[in-house]
C-alpha atoms as a PDB file:
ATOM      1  CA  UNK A   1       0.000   0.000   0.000  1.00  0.00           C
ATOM      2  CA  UNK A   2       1.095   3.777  -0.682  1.00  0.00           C
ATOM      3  CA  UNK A   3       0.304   7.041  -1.086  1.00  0.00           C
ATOM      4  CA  UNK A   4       2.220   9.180  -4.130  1.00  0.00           C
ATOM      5  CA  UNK A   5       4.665   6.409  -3.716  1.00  0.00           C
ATOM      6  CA  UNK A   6       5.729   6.476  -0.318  1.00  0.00           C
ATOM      7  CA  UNK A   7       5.085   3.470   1.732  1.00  0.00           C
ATOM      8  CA  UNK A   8       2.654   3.140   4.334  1.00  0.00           C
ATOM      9  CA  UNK A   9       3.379   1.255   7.602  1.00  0.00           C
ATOM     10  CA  UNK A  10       1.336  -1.999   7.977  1.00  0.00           C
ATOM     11  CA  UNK A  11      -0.993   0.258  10.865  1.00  0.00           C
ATOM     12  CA  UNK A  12      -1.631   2.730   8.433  1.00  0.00           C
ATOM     13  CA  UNK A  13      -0.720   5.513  11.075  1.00  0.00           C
ATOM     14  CA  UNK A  14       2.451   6.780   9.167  1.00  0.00           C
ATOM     15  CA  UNK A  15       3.883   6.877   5.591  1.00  0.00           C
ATOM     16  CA  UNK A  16       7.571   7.619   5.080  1.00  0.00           C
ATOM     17  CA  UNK A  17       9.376   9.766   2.807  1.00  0.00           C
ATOM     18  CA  UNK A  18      12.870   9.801   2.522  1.00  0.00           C
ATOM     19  CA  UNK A  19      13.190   7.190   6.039  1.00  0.00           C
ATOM     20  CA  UNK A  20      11.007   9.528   8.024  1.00  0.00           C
ATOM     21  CA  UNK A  21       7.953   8.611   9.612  1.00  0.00           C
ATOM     22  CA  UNK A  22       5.089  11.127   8.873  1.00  0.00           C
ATOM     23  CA  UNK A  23       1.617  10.345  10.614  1.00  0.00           C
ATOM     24  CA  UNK A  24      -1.315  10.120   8.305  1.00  0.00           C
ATOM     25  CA  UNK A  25      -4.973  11.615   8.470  1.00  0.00           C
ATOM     26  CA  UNK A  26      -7.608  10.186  10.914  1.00  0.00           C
ATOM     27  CA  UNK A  27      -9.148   7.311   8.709  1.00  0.00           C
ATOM     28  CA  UNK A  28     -12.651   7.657  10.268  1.00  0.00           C
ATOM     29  CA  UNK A  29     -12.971  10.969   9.520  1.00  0.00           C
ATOM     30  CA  UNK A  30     -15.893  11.678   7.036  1.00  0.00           C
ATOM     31  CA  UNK A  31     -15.116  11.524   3.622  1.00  0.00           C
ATOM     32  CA  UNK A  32     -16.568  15.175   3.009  1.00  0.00           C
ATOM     33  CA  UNK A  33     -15.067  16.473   6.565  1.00  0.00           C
ATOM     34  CA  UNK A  34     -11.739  15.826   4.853  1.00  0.00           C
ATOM     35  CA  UNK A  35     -11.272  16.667   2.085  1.00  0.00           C
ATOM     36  CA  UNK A  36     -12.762  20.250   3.628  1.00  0.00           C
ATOM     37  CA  UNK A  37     -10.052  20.406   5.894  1.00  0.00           C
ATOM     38  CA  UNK A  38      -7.314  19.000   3.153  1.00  0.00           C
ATOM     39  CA  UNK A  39      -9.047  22.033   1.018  1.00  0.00           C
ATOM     40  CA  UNK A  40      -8.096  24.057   4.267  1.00  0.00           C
ATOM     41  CA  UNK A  41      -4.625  22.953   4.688  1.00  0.00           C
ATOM     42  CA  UNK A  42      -4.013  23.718   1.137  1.00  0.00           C
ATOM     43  CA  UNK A  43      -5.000  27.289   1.301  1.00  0.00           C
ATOM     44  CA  UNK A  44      -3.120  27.580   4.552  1.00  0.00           C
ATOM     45  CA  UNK A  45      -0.018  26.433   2.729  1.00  0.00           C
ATOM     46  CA  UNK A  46      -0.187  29.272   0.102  1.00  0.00           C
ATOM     47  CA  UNK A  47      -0.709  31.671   2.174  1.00  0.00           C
ATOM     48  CA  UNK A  48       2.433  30.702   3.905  1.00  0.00           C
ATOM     49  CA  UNK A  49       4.245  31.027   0.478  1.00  0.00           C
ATOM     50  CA  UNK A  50       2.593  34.449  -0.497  1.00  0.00           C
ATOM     51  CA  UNK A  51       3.365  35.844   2.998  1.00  0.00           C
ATOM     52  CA  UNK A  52       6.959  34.772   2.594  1.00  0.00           C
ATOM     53  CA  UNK A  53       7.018  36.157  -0.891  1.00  0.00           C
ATOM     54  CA  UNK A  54       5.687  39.445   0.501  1.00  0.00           C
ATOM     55  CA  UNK A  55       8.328  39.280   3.585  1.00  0.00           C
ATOM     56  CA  UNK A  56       5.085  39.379   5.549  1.00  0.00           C
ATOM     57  CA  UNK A  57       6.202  37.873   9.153  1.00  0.00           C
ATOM     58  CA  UNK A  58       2.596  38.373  11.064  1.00  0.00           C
ATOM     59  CA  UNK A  59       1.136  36.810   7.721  1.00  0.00           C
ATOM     60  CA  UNK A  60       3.241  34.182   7.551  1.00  0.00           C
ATOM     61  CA  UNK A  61       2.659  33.398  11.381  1.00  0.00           C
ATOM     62  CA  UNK A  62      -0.921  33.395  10.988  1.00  0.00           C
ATOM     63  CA  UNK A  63      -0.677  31.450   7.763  1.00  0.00           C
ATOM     64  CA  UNK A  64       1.692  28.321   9.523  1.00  0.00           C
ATOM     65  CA  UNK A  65      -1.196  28.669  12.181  1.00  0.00           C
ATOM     66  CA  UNK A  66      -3.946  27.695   9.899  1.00  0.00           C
ATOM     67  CA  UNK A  67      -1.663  24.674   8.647  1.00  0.00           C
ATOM     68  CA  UNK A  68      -1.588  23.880  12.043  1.00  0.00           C
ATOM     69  CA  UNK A  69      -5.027  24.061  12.689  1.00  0.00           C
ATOM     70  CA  UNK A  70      -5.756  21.488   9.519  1.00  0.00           C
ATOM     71  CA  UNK A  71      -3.707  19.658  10.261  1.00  0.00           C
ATOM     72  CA  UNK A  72      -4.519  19.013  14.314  1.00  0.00           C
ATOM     73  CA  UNK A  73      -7.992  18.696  12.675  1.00  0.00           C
ATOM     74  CA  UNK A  74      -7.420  16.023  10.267  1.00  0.00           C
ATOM     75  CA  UNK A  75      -5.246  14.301  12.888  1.00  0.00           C
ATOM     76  CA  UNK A  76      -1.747  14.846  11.640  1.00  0.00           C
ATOM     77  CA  UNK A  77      -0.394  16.529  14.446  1.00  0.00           C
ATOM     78  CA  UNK A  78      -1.932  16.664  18.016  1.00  0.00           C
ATOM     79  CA  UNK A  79      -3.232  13.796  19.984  1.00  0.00           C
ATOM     80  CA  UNK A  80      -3.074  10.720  18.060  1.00  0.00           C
ATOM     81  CA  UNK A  81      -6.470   9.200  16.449  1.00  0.00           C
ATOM     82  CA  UNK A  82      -5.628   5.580  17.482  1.00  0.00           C
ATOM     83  CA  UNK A  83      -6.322   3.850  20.817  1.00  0.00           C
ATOM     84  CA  UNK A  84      -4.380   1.216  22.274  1.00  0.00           C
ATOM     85  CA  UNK A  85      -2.056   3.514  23.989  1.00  0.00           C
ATOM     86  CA  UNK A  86       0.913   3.357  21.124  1.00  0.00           C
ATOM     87  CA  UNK A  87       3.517   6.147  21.325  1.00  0.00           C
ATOM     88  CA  UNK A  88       3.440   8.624  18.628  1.00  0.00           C
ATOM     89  CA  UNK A  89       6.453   8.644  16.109  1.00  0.00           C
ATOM     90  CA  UNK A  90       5.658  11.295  14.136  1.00  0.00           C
ATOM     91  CA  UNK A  91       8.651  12.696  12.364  1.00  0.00           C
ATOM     92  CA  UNK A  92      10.850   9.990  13.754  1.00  0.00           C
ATOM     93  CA  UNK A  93      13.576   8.137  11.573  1.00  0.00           C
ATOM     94  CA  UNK A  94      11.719   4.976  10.534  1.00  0.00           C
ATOM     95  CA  UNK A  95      15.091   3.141  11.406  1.00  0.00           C
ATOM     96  CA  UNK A  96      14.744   4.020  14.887  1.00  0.00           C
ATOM     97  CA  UNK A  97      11.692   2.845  15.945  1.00  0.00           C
ATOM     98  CA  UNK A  98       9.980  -0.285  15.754  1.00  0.00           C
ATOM     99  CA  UNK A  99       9.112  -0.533  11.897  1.00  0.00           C
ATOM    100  CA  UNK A 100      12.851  -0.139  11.034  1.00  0.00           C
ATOM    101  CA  UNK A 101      13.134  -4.279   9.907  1.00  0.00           C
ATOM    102  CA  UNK A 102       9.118  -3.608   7.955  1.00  0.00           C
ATOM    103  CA  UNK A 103      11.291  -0.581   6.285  1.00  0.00           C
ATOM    104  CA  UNK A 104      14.019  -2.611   5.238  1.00  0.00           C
ATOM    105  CA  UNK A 105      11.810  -5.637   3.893  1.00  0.00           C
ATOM    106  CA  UNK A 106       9.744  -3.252   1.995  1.00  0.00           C
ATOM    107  CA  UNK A 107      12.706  -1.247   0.283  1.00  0.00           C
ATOM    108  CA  UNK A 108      16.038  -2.773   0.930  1.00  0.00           C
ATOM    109  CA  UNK A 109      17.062   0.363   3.064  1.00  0.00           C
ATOM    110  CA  UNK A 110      17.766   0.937   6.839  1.00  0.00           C
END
């Protein structure tokens, strides 16, 4: 299973680009709730990149807050959306944690 191309750990809590674990959306969030809040987190993300563009530092704080928010909201940052108590390893090297030998399997790098 992946996503652009980047695998997807056998929970389906993370995917990993280039050996980093990145946690993915809340699966039982509504189909239409979603993609709203992707739709959110995409015009959050320009408006980081036009306040940069426009040297804009209030903008560009308000704009990374809005990313934030999406992204809290669709369960990509914040308290994790699964419940038996597993740690969250958001943003950790995948060969550091406990998927490092799935990792490996699946791609033939540690």
């Amino acid at each position: 299973m992946s996503t652009d191309n980047h695998p997807i750990t056998p929970d389906g809590r993370y995917f990993v680009v280039r050996g980093r674990l990145w946690r993915r959306s809340d699966p039982s969030l509504p189909e239409e709730c979603r993609s709203l809040l992707v739709g959110e987190l995409m015009q959050a993300r320009r408006g980081v990149g036009v306040a940069l563009r426009q040297s804009d530092a209030a903008g560009v704080a308000e704009a990374r807050a809005a990313v934030d928010r999406a992204k809290v909201a669709l369960g990509e940052r914040g308290p994790v959306w699964w419940e038996d108590g597993a740690p969250d390893l958001n943003r950790r090297m995948v060969a550091n944690t406990p998927y490092a030998s799935w990792f490996e399997q699946q791609t033939g790098h540690r």
